[in-house]
C-alpha atoms as a PDB file:
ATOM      1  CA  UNK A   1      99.708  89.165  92.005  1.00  0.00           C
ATOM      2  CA  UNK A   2      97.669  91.846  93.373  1.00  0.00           C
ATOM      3  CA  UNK A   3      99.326  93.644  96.900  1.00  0.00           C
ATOM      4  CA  UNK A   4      97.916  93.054  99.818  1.00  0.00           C
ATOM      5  CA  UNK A   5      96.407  95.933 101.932  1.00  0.00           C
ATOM      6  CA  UNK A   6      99.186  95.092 104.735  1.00  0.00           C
ATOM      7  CA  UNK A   7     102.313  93.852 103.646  1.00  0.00           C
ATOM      8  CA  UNK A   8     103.917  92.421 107.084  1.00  0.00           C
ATOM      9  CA  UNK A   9     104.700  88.814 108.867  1.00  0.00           C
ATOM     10  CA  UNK A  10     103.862  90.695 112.568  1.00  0.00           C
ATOM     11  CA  UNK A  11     100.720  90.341 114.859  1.00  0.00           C
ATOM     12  CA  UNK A  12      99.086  93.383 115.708  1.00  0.00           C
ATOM     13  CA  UNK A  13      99.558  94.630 119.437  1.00  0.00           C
ATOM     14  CA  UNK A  14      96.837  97.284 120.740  1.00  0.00           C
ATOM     15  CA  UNK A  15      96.063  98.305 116.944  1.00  0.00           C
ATOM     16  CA  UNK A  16      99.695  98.756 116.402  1.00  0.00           C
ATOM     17  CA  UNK A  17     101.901  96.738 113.572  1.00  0.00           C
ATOM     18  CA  UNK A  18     104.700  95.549 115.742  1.00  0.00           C
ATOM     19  CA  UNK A  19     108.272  95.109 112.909  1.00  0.00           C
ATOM     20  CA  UNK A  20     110.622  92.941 114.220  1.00  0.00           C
ATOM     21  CA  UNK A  21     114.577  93.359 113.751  1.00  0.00           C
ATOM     22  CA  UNK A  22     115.341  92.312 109.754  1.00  0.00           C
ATOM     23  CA  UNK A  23     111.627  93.405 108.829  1.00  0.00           C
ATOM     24  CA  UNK A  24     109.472  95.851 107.414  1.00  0.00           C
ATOM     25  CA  UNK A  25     105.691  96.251 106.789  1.00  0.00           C
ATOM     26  CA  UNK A  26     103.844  98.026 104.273  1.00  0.00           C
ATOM     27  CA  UNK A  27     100.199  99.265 104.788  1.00  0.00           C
ATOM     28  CA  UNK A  28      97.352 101.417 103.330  1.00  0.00           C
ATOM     29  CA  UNK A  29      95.023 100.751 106.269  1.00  0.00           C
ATOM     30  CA  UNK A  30      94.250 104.296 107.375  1.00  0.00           C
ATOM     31  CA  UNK A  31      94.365 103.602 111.001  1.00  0.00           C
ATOM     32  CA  UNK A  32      97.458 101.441 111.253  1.00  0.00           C
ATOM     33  CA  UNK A  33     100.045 102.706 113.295  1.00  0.00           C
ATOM     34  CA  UNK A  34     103.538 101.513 112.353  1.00  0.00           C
ATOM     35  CA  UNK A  35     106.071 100.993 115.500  1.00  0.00           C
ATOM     36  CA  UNK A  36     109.925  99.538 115.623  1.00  0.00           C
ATOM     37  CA  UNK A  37     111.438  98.866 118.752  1.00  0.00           C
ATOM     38  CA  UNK A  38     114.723  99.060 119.816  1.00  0.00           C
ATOM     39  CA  UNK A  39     117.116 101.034 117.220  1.00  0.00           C
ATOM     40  CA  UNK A  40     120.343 100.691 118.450  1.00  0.00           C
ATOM     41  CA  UNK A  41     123.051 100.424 115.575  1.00  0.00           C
ATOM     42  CA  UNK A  42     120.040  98.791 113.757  1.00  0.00           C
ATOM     43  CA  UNK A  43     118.435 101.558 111.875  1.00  0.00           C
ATOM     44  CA  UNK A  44     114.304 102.038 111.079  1.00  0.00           C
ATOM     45  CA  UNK A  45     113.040 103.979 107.967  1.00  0.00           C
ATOM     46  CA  UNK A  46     110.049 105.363 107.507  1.00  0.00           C
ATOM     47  CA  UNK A  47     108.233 106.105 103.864  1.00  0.00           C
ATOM     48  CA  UNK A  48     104.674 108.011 103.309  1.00  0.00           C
ATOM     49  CA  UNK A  49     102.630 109.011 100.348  1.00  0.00           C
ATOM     50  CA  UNK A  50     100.146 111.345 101.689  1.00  0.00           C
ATOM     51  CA  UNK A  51      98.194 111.867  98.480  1.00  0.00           C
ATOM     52  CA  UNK A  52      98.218 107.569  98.091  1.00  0.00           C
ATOM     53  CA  UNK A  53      97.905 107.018 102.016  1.00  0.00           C
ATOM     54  CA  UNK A  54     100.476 104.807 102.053  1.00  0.00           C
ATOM     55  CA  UNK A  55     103.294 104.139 104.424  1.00  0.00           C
ATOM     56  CA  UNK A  56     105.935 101.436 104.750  1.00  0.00           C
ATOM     57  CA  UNK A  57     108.561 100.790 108.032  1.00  0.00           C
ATOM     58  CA  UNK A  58     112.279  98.976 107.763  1.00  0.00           C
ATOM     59  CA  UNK A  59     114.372  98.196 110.661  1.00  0.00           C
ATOM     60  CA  UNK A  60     117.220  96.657 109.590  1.00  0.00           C
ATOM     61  CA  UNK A  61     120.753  95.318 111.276  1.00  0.00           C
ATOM     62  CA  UNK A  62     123.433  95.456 108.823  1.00  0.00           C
ATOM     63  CA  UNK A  63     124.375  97.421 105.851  1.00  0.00           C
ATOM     64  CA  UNK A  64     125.874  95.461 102.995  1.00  0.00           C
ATOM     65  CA  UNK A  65     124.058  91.945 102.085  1.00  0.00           C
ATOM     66  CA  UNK A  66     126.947  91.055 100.607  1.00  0.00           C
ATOM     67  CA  UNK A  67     128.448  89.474 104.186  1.00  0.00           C
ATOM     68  CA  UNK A  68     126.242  86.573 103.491  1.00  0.00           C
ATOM     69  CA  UNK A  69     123.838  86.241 100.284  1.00  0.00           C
ATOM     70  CA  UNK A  70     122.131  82.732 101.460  1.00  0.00           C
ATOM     71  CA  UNK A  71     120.782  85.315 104.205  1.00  0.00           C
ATOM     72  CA  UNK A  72     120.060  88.174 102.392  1.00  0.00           C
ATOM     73  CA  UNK A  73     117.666  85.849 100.417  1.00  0.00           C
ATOM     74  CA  UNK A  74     115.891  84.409 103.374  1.00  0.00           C
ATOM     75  CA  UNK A  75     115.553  87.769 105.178  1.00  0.00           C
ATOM     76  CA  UNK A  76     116.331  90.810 102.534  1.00  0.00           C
ATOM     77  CA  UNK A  77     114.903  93.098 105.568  1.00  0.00           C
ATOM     78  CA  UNK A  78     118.338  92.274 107.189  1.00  0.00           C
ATOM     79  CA  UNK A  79     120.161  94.865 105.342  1.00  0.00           C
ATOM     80  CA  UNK A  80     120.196  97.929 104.174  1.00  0.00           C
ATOM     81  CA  UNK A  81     120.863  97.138 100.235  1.00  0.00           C
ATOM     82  CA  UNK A  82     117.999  95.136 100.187  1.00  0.00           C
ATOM     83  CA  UNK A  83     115.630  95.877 102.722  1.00  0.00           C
ATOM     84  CA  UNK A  84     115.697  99.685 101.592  1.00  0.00           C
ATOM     85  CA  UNK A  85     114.837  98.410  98.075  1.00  0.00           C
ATOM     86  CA  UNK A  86     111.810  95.979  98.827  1.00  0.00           C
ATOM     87  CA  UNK A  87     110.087  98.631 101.483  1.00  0.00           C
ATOM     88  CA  UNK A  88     110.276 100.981  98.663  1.00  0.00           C
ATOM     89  CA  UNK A  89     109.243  98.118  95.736  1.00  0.00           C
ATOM     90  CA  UNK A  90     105.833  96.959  98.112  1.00  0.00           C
ATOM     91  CA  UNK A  91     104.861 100.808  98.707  1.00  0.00           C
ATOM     92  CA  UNK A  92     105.090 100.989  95.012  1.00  0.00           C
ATOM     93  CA  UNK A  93     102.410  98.239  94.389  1.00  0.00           C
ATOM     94  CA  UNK A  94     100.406  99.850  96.754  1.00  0.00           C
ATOM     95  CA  UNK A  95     100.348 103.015  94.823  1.00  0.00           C
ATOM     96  CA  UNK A  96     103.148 105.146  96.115  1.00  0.00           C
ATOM     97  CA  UNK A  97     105.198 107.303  93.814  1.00  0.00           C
ATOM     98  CA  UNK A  98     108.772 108.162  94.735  1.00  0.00           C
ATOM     99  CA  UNK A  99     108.086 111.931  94.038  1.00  0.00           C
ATOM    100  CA  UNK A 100     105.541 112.076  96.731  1.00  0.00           C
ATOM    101  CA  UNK A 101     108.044 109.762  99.533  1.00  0.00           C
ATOM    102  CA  UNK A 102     108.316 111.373 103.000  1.00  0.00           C
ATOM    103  CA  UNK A 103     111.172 109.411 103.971  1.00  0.00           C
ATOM    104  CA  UNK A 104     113.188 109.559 107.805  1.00  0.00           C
ATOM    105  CA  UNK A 105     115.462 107.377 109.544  1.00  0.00           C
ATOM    106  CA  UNK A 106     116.451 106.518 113.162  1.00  0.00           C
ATOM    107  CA  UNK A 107     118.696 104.434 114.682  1.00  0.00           C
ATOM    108  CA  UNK A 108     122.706 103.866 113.812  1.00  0.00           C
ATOM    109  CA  UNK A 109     123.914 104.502 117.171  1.00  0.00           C
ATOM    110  CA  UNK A 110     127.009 103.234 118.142  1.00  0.00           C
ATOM    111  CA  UNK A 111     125.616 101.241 121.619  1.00  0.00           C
ATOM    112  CA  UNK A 112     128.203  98.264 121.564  1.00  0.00           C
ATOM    113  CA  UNK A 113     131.379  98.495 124.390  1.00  0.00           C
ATOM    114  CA  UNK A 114     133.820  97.294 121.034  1.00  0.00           C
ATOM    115  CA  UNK A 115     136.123  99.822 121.227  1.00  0.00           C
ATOM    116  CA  UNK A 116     135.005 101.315 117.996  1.00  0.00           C
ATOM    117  CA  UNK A 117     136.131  98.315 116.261  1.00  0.00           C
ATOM    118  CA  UNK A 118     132.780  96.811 114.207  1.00  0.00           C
ATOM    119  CA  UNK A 119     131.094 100.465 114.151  1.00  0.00           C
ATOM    120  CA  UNK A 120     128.139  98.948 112.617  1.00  0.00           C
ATOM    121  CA  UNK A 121     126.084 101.709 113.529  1.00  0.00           C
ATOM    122  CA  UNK A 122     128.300 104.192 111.100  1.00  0.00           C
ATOM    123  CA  UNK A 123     128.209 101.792 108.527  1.00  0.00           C
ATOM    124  CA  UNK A 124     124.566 101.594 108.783  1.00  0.00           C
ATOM    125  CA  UNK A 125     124.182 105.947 108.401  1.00  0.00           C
ATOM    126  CA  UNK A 126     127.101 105.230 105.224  1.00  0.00           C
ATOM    127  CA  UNK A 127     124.871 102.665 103.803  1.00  0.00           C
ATOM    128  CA  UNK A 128     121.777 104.719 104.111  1.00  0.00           C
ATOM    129  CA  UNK A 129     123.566 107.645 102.611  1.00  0.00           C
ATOM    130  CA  UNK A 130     124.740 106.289 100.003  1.00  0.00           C
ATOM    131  CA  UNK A 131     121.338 104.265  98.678  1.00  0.00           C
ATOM    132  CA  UNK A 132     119.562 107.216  99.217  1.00  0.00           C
ATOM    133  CA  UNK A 133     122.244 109.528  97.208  1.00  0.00           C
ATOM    134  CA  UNK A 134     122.300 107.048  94.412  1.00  0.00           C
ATOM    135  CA  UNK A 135     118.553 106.921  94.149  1.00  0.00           C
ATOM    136  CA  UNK A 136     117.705 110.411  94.220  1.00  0.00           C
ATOM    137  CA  UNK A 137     115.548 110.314  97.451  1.00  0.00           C
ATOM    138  CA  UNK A 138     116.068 113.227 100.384  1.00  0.00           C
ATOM    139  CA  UNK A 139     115.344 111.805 104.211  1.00  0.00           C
ATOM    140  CA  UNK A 140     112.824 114.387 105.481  1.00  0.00           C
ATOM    141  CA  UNK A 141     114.328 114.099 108.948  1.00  0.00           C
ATOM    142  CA  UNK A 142     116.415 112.262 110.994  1.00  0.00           C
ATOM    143  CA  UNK A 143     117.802 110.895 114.275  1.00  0.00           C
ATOM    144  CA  UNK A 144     120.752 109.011 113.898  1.00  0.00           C
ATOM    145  CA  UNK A 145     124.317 108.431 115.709  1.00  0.00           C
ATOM    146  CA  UNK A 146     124.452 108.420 119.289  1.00  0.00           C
ATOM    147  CA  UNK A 147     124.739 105.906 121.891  1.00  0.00           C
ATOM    148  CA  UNK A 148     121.248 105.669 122.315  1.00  0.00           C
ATOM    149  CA  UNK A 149     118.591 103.029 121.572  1.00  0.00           C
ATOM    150  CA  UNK A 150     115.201 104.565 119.871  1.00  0.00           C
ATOM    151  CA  UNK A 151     111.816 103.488 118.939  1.00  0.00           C
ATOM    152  CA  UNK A 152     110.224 104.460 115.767  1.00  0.00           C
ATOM    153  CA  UNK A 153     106.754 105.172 115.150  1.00  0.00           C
ATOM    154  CA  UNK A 154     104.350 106.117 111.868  1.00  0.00           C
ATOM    155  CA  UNK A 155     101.500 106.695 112.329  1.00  0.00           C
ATOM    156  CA  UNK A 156      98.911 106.495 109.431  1.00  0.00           C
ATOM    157  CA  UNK A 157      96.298 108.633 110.593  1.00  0.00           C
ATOM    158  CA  UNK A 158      98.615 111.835 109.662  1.00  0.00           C
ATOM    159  CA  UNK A 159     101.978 110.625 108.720  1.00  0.00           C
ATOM    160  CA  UNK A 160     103.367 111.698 111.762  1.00  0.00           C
ATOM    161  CA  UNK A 161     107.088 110.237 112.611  1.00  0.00           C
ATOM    162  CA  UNK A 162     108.100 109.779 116.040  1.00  0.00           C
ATOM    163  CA  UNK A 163     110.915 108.703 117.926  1.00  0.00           C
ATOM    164  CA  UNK A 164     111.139 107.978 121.594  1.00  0.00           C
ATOM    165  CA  UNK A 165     114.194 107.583 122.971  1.00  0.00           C
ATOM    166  CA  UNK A 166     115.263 107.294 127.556  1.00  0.00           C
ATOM    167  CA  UNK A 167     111.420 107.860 128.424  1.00  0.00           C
ATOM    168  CA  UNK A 168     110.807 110.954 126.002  1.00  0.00           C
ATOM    169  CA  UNK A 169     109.121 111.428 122.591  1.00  0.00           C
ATOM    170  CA  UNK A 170     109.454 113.372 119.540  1.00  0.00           C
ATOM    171  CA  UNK A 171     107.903 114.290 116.467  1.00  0.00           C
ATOM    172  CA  UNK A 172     110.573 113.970 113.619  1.00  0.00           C
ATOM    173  CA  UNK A 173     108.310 114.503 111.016  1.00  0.00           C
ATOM    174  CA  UNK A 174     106.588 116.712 110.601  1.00  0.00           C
ATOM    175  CA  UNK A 175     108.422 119.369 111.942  1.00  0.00           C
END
């Protein structure tokens, strides 16, 4: 089955492809603009092809899919083992080619009063690590860690990555 031209279960807000927590969208519309919202120990990723014009967001909660596998297989965007894998997989069928993968994160703070004692945050930035290592693929840039929650934008037109964060924005990529 053929890809579509937008892979995402979101409504568009003011042109923008809104991905909700546990979700990720895929696109090779050249005037989408990608957008996460609050990144807190959740983290977003961000992929683009610039020679195939395609670009993919994740923002996902947990790290290890493992926890529970009945919901890994209703919402693989929920974690980072298989979220990371599918955003990658549907950029693929779009045309993407690993070799050509911008890819940058945000998110993994450590926002929760527990005392340090869930740290999901860390274990998100391990997770990430660790898939990425494994599969060969370099982030680009980052901003991750923190106490801080962070949007995450991508915007087609250029590629452009940027994170906005207590009222200010950045440009991650390119920088």
């Amino acid at each position: 089955m053929p890809a579509s031209p937008t892979t995402y279960a979101k409504t568009e807000v003011d042109g923008k492809v809104v991905v909700g927590v546990a979700d990720f969208a895929v696109t090779n519309n050249p005037s989408a603009t990608l957008v996460t919202y609050a990144l807190g120990s959740c983290i977003g990723v961000t992929i683009y092809d610039p020679a195939a014009k395609v670009a993919g967001i994740l923002h996902f909660m947990l790290p290890d899919s493992r926890i529970n596998a009945e919901k890994a297989q209703q919402s693989p965007a929920m974690f980072a083992d298989t979220g990371i894998p599918r955003l990658f997989k549907s950029a693929y069928e779009l045309g993407a080619k690993k070799q050509r993968l911008i890819v940058c994160a945000a998110g993994g703070a450590e926002v929760l009063d527990d005392d340090g004692h869930f740290k999901v945050g860390s274990r998100n930035r391990t997770m990430i690590r660790k898939i990425f290592w494994k599969n060969n693929i370099l982030l680009a840039a980052d901003e991750t860690g923190g106490s801080i929650s962070r949007t995450l934008w991508l915007k087609m037109a250029d590629g452009s990555v940027i994170v906005r964060n207590q009222g200010k924005e950045r440009v991650l990529w390119p920088q």
